[in-house]
N, C-alpha and C. Protein backbone atom coordinates (compact mmCIF):
# COMPACT_ATOMS: atom_id res chain seq x y z
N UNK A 1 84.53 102.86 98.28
CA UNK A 1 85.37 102.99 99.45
C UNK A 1 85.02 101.94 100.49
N UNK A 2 83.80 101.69 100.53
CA UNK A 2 83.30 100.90 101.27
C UNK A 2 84.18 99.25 101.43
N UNK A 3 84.32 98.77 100.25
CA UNK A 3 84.94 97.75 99.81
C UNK A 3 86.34 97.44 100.06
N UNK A 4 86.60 99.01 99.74
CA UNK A 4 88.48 99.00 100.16
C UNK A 4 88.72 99.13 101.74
N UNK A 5 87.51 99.51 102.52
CA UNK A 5 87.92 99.27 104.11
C UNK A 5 87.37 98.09 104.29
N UNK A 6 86.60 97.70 103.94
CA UNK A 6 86.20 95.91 104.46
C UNK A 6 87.42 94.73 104.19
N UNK A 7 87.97 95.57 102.91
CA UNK A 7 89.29 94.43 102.61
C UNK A 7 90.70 94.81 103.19
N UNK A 8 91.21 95.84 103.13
CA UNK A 8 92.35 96.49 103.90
C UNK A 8 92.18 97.36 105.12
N UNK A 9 91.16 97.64 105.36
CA UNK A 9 90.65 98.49 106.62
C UNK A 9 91.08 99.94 106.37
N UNK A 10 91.33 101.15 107.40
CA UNK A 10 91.08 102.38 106.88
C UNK A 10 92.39 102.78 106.81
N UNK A 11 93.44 102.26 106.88
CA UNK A 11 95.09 102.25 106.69
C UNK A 11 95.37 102.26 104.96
N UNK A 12 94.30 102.02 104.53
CA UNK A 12 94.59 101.60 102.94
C UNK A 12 94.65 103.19 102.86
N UNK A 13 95.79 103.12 101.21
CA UNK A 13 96.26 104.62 101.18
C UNK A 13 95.08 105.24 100.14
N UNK A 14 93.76 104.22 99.88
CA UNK A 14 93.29 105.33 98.79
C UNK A 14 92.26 105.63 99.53
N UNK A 15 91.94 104.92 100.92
CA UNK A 15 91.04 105.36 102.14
C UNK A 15 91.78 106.47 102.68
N UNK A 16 92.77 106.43 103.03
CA UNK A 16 94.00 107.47 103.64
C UNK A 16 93.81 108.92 103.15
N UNK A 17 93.46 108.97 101.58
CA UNK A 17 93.38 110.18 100.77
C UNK A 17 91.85 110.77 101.10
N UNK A 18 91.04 109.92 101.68
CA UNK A 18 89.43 110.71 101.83
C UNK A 18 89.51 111.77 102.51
N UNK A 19 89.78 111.80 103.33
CA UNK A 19 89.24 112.99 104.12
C UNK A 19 90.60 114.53 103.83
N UNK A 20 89.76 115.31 103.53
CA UNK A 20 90.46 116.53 102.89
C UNK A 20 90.94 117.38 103.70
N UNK A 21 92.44 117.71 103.25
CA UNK A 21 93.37 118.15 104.16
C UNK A 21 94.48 117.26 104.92
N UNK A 22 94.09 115.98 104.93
CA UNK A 22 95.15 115.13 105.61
C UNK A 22 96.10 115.05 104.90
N UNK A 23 96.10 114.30 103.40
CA UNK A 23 96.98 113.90 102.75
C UNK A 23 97.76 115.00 102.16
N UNK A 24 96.64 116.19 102.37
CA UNK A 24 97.61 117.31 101.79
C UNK A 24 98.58 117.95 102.17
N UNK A 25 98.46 118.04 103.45
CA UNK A 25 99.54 118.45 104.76
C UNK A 25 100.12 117.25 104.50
N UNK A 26 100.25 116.01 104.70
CA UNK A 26 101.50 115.38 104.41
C UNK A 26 102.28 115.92 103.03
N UNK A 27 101.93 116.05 102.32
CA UNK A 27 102.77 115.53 100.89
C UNK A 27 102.77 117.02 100.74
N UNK A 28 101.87 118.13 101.25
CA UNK A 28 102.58 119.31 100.80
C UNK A 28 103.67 120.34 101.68
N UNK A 29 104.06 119.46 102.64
CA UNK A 29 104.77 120.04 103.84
C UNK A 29 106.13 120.37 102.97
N UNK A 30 106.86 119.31 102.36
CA UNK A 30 107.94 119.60 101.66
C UNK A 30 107.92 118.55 100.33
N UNK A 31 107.32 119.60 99.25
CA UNK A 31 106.95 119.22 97.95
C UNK A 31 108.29 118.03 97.43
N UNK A 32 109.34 118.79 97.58
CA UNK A 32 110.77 118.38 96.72
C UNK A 32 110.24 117.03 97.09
N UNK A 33 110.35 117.17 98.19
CA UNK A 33 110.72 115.16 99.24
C UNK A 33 109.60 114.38 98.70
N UNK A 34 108.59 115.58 99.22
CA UNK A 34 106.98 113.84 98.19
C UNK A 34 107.46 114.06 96.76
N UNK A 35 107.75 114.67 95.80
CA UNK A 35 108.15 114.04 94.23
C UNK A 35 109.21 113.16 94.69
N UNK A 36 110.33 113.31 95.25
CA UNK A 36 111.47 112.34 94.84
C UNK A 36 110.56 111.02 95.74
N UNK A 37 110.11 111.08 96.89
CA UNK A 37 109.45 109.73 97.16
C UNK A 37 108.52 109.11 96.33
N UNK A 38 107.74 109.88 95.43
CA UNK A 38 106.62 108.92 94.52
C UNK A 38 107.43 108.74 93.54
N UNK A 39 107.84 109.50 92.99
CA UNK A 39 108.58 109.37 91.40
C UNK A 39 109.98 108.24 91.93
N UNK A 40 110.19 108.33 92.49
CA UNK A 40 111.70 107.16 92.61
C UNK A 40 111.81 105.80 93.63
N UNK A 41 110.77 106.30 94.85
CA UNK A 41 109.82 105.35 95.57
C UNK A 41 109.30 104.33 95.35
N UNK A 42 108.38 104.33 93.94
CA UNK A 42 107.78 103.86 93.66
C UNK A 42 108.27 103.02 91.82
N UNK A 43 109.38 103.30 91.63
CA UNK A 43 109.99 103.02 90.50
C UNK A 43 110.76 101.75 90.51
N UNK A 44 111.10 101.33 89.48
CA UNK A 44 112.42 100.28 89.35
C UNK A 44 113.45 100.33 90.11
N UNK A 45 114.00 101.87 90.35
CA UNK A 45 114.87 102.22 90.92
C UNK A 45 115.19 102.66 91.96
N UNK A 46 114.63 102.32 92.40
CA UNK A 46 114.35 102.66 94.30
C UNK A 46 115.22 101.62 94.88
N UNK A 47 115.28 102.45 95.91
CA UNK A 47 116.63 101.38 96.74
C UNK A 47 115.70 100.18 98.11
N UNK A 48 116.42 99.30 97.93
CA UNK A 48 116.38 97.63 98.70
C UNK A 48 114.65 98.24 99.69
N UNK A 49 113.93 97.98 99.47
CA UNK A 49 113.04 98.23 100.77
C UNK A 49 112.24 99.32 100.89
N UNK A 50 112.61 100.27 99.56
CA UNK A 50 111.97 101.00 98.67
C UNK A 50 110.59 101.34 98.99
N UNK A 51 109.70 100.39 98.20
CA UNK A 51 108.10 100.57 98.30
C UNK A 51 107.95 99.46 99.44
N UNK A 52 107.08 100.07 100.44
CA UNK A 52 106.68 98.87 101.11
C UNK A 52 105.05 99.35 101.32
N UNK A 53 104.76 99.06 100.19
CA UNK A 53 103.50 99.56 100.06
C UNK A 53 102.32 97.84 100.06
N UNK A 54 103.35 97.17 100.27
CA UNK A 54 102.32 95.87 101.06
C UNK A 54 101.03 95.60 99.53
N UNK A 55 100.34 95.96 100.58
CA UNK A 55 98.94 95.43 99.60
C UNK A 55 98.14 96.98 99.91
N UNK A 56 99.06 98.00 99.71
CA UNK A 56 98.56 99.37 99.72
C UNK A 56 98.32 100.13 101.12
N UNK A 57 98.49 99.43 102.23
CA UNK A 57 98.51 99.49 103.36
C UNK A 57 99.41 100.27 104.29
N UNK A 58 99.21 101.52 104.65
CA UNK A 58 99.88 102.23 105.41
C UNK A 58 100.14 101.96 106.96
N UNK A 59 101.50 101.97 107.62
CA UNK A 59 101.72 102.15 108.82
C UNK A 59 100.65 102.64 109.65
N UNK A 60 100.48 101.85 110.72
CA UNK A 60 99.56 102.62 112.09
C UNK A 60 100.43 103.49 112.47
N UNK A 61 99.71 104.69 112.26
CA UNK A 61 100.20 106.70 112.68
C UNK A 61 101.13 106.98 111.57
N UNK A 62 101.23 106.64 110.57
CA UNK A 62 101.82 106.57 109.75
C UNK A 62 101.17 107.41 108.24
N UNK A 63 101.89 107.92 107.27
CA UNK A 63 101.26 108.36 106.49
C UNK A 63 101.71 108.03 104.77
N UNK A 64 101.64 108.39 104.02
CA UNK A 64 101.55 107.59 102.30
C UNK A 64 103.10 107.56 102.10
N UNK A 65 104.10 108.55 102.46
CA UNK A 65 105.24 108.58 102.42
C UNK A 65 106.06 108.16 103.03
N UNK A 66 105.73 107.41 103.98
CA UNK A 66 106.03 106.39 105.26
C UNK A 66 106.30 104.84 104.25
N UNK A 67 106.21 104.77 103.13
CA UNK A 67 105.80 103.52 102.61
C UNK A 67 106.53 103.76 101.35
N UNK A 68 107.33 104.64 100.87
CA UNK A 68 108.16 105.13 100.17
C UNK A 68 109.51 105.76 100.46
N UNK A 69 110.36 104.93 99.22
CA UNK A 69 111.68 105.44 99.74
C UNK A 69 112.58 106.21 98.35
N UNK A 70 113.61 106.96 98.53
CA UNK A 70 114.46 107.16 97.29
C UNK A 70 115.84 107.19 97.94
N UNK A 71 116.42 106.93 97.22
CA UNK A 71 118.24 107.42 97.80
C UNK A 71 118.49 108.50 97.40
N UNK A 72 119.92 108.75 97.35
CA UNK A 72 120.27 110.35 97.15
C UNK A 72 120.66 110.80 95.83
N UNK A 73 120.82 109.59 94.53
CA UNK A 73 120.74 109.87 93.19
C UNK A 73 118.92 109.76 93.07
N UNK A 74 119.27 110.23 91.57
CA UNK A 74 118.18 109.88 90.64
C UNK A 74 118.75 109.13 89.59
N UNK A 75 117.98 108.64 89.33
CA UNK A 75 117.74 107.75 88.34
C UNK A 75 117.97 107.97 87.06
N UNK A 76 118.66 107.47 85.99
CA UNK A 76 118.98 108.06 84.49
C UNK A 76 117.45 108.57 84.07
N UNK A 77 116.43 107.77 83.98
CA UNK A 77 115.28 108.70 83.95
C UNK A 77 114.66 109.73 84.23
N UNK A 78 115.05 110.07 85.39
CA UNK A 78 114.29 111.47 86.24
C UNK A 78 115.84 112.62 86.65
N UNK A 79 115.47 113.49 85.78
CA UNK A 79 116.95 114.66 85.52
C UNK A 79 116.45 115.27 86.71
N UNK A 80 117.16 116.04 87.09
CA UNK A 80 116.93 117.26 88.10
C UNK A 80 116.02 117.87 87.68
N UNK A 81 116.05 118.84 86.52
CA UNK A 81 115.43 119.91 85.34
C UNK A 81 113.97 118.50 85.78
N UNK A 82 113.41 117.16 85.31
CA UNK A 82 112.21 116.91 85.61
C UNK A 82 111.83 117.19 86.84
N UNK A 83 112.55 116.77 87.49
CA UNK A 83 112.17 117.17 89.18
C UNK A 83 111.72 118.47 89.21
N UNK A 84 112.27 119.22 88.96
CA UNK A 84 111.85 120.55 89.40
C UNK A 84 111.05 121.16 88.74
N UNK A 85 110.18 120.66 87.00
CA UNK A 85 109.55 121.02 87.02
C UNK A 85 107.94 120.33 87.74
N UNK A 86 108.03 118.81 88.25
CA UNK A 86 106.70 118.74 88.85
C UNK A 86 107.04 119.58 90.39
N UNK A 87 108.47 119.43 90.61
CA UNK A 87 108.12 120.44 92.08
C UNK A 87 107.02 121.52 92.03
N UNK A 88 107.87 122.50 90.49
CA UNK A 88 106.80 123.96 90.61
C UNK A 88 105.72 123.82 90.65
N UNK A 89 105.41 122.39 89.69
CA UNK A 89 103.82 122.54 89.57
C UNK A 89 103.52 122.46 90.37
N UNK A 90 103.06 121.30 91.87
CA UNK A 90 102.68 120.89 92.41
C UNK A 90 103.01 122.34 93.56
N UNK A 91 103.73 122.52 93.77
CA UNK A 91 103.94 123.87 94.77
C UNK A 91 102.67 124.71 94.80
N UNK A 92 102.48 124.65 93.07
CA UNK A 92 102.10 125.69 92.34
C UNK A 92 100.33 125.74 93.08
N UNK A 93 100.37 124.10 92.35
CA UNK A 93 98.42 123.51 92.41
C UNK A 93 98.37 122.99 93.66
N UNK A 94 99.48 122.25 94.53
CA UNK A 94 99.08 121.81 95.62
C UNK A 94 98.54 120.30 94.97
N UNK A 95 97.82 119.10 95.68
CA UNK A 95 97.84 118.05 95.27
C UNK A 95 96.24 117.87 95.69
N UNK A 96 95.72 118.57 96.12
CA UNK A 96 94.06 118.46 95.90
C UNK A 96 93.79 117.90 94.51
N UNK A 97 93.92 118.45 93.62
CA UNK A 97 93.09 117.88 92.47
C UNK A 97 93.73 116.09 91.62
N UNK A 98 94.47 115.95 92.27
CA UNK A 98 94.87 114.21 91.71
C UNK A 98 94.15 113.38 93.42
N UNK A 99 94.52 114.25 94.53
CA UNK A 99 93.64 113.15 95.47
C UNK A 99 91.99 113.21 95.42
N UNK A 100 91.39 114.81 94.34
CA UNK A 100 89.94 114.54 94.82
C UNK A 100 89.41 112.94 93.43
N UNK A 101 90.10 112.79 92.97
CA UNK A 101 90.38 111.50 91.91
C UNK A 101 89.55 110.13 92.67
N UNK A 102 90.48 110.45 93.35
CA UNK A 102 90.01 108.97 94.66
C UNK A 102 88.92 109.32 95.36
N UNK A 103 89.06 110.59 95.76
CA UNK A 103 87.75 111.41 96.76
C UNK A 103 86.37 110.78 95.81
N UNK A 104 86.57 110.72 94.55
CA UNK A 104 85.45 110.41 93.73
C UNK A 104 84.86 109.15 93.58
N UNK A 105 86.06 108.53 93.67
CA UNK A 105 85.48 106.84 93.13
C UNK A 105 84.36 106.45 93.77
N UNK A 106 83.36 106.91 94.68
CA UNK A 106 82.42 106.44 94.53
C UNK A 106 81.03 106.57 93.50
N UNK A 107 81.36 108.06 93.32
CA UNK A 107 80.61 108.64 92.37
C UNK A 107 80.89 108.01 90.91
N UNK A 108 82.66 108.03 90.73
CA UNK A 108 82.87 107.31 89.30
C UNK A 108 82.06 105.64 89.12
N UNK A 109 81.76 104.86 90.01
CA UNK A 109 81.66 103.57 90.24
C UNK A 109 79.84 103.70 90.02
N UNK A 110 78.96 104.36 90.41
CA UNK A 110 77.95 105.46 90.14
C UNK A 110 77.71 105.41 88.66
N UNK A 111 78.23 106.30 88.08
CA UNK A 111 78.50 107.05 86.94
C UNK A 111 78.43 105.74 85.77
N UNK A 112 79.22 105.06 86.21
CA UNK A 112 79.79 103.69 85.26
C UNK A 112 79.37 102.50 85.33
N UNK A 113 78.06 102.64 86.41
CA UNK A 113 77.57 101.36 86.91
C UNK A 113 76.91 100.50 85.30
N UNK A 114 76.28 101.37 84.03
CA UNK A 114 75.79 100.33 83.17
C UNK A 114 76.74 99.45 82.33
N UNK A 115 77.72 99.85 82.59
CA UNK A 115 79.08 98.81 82.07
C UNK A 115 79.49 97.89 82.84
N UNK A 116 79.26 98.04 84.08
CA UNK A 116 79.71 97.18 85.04
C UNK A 116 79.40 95.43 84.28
N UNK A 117 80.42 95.05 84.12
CA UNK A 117 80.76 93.01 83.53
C UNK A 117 80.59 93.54 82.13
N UNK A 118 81.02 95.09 81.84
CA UNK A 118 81.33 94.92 80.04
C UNK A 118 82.59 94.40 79.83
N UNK A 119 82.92 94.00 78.60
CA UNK A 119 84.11 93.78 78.50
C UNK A 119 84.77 94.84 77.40
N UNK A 120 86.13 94.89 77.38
CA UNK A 120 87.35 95.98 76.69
C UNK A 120 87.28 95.29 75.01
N UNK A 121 86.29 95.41 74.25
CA UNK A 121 86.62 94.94 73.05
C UNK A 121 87.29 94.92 72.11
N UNK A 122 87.95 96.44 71.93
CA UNK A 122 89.13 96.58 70.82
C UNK A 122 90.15 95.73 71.49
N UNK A 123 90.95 96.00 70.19
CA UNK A 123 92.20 95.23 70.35
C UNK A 123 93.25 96.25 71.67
N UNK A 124 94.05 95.33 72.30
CA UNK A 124 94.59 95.88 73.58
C UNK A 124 95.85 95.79 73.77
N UNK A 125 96.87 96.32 74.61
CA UNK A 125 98.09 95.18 74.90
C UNK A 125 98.74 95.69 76.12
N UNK A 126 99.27 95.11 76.93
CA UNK A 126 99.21 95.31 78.85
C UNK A 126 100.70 95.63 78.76
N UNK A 127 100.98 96.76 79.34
CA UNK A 127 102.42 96.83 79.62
C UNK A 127 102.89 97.56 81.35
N UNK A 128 103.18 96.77 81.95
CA UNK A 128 103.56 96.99 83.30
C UNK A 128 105.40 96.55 83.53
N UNK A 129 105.39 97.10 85.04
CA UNK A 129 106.72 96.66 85.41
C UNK A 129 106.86 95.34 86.15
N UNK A 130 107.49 94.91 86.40
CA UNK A 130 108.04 93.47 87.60
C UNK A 130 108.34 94.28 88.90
N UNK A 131 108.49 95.70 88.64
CA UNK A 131 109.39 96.13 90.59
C UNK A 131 107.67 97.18 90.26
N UNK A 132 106.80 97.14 90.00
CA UNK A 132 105.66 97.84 89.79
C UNK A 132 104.53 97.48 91.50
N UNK A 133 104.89 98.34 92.26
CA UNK A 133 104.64 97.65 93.77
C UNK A 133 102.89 97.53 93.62
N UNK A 134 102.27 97.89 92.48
CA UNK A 134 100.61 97.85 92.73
C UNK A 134 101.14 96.08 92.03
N UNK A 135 101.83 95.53 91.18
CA UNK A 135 101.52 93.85 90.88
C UNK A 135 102.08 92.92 92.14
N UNK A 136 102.17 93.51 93.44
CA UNK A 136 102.40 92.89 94.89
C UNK A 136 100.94 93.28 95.49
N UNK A 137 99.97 94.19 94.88
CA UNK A 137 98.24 94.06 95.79
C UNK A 137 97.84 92.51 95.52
N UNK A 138 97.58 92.33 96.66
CA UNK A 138 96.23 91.30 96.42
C UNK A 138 95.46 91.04 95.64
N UNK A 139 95.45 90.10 94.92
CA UNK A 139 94.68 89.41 93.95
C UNK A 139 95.03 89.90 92.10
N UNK A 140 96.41 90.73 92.27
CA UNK A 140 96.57 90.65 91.04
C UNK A 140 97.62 89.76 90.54
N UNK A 141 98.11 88.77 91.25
CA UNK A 141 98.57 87.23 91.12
C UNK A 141 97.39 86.77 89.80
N UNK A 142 96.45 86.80 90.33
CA UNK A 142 94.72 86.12 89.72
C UNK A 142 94.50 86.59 88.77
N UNK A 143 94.30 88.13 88.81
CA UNK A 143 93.70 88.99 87.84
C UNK A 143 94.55 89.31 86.74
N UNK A 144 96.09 89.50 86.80
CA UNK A 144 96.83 89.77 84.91
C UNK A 144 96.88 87.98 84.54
N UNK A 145 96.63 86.86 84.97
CA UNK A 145 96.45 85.76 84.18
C UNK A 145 94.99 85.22 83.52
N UNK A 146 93.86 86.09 83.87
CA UNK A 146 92.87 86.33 83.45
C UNK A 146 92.29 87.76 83.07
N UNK A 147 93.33 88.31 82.56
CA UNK A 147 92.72 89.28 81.92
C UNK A 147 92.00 89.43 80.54
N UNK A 148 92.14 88.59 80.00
CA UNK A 148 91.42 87.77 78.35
C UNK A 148 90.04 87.86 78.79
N UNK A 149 89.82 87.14 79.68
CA UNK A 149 88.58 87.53 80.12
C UNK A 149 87.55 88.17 80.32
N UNK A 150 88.29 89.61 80.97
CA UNK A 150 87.76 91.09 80.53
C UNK A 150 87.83 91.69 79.21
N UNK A 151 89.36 91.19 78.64
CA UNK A 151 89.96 91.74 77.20
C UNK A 151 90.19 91.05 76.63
N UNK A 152 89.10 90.34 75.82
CA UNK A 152 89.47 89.21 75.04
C UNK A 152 90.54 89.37 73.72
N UNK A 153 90.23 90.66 73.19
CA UNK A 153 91.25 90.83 72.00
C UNK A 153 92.52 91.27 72.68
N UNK A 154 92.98 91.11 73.50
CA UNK A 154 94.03 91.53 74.42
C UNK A 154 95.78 90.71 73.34
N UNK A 155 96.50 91.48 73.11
CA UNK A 155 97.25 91.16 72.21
C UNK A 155 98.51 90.30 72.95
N UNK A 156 98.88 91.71 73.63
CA UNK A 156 100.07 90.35 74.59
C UNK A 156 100.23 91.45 75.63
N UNK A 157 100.62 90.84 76.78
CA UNK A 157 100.87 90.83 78.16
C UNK A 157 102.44 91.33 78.21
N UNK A 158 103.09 92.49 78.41
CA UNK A 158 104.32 92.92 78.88
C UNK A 158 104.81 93.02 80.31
N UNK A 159 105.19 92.62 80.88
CA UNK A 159 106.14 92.87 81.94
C UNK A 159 107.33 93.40 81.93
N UNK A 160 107.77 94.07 81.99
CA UNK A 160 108.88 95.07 81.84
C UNK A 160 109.84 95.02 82.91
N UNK A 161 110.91 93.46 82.50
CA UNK A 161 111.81 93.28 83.87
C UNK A 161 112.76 94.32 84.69
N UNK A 162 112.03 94.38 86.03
CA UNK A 162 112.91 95.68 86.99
C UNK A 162 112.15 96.77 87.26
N UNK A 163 111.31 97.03 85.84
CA UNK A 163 111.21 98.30 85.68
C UNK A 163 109.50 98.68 87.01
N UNK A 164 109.28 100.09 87.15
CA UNK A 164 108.19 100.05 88.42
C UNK A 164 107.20 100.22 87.66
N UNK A 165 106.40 101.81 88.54
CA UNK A 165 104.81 101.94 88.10
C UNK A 165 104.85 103.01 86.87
N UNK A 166 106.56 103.88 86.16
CA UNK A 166 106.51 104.40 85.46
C UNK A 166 107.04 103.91 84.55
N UNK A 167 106.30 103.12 83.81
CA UNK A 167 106.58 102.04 82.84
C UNK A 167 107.26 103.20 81.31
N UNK A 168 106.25 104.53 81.10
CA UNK A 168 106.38 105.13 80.15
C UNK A 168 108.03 106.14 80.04
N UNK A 169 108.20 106.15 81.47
CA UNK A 169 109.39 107.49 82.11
C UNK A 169 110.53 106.60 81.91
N UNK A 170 110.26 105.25 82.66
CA UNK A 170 111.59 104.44 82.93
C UNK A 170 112.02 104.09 81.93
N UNK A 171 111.34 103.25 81.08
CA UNK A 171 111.40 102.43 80.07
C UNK A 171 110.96 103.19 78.16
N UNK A 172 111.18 104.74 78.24
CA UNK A 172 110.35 105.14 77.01
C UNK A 172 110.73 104.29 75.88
N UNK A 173 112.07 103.72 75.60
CA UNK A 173 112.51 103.43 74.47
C UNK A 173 111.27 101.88 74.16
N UNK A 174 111.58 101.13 75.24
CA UNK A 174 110.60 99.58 75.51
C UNK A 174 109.44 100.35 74.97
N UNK A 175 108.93 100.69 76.03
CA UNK A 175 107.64 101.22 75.58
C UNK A 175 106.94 101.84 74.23
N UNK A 176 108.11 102.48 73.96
CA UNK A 176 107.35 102.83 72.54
C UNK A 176 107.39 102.21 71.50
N UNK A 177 108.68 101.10 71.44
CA UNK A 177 108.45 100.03 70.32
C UNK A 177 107.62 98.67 70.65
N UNK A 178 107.13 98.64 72.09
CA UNK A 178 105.86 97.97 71.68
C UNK A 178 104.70 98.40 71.18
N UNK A 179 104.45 99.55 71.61
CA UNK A 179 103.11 100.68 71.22
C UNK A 179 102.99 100.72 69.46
N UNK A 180 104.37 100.79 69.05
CA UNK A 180 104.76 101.08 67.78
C UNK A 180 104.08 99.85 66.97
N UNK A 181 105.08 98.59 67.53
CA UNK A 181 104.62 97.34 66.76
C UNK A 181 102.93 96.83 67.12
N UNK A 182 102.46 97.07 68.08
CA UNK A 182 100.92 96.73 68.33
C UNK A 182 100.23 97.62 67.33
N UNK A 183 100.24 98.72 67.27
CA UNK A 183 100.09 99.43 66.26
C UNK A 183 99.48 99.14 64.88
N UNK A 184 101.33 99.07 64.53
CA UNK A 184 101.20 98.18 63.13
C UNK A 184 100.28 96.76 63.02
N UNK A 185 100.75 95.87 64.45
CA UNK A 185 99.79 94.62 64.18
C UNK A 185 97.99 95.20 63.89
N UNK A 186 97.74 95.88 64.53
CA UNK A 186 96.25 96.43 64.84
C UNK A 186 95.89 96.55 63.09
N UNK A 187 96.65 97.38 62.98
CA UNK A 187 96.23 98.20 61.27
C UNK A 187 96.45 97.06 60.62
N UNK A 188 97.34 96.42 60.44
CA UNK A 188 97.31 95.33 59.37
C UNK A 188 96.24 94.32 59.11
């Protein structure tokens, strides 16, 4: 955490999620509205101005949903019937247990420190979106053209034109015939 306020200061949204109870009262005030803002917000399909999630950086007085947008469809991907079932859940669990995730990373960073400069040795293959608002953070210009680096057996690099951060929801058909054919390349 330390790192992510020295570089974005305490506006960053995975600093935003520390302290318990804030983020939860935002996003659990009216469940419906935070799913359709992350799930469509944050997608291919979000409308003009959509994510303005910057370099992860939240509005001064501002909060995670402040930085997310949806219009008044959904998306051929996301039915009503999906909507409503992460509504229940989340109604259900509340969103404590995906923000104590972040609450952790220091402990995970801890935990994982004897790997720290290992590299990903099996065989790999990268599949993201182009409207994917985390490939607008800082420094991942740098980091998916050196990713060989970390992943040397790294097979090939997907970008998935349009599509956002739900590469698997938006795009299942893409997605699974690359999964499919890497696959096969792997085994052969």
């Amino acid at each position: 955490m330390r790192t992510w306020r020295e570089a974005f200061g305490d506006r960053f949204y995975q600093v935003y999620f520390q302290a318990p109870g804030v983020a939860e009262a935002e996003l659990e005030a009216d469940v419906a509205e935070t799913m359709r803002r992350v799930l469509v917000g944050s997608s291919g399909d979000r409308p003009p101005g959509g994510a303005r999630l910057g370099a992860g950086v939240l509005p001064e007085g501002g909060g995670f949903l402040d930085v997310l947008r949806a219009g008044d469809e959904l998306p051929a991907w996301l039915t009503p019937e999906d909507l409503d079932v992460y509504v229940a859940q989340f109604t259900r669990t509340g969103f404590t247990g995906g923000l104590n995730w972040y609450r952790n990373q220091d402990r995970s960073w801890e935990l994982l420190a004897p790997w720290q400069g290992a590299v990903v040795t099996p065989p790999a293959l990268y599949i993201a979106g182009t409207r994917d608002p985390v490939l607008g953070f800082p420094g991942m210009d740098r980091l998916l053209p050196a990713l060989r680096t970390f992943v040397p057996d790294l097979r090939d690099s997907v970008l998935l034109d349009g599509c956002g951060h739900w590469t698997q929801q938006e795009r299942p058909d893409e997605v699974s015939a690359r999964l499919v054919a890497f696959c096969r390349e792997v085994v052969a």
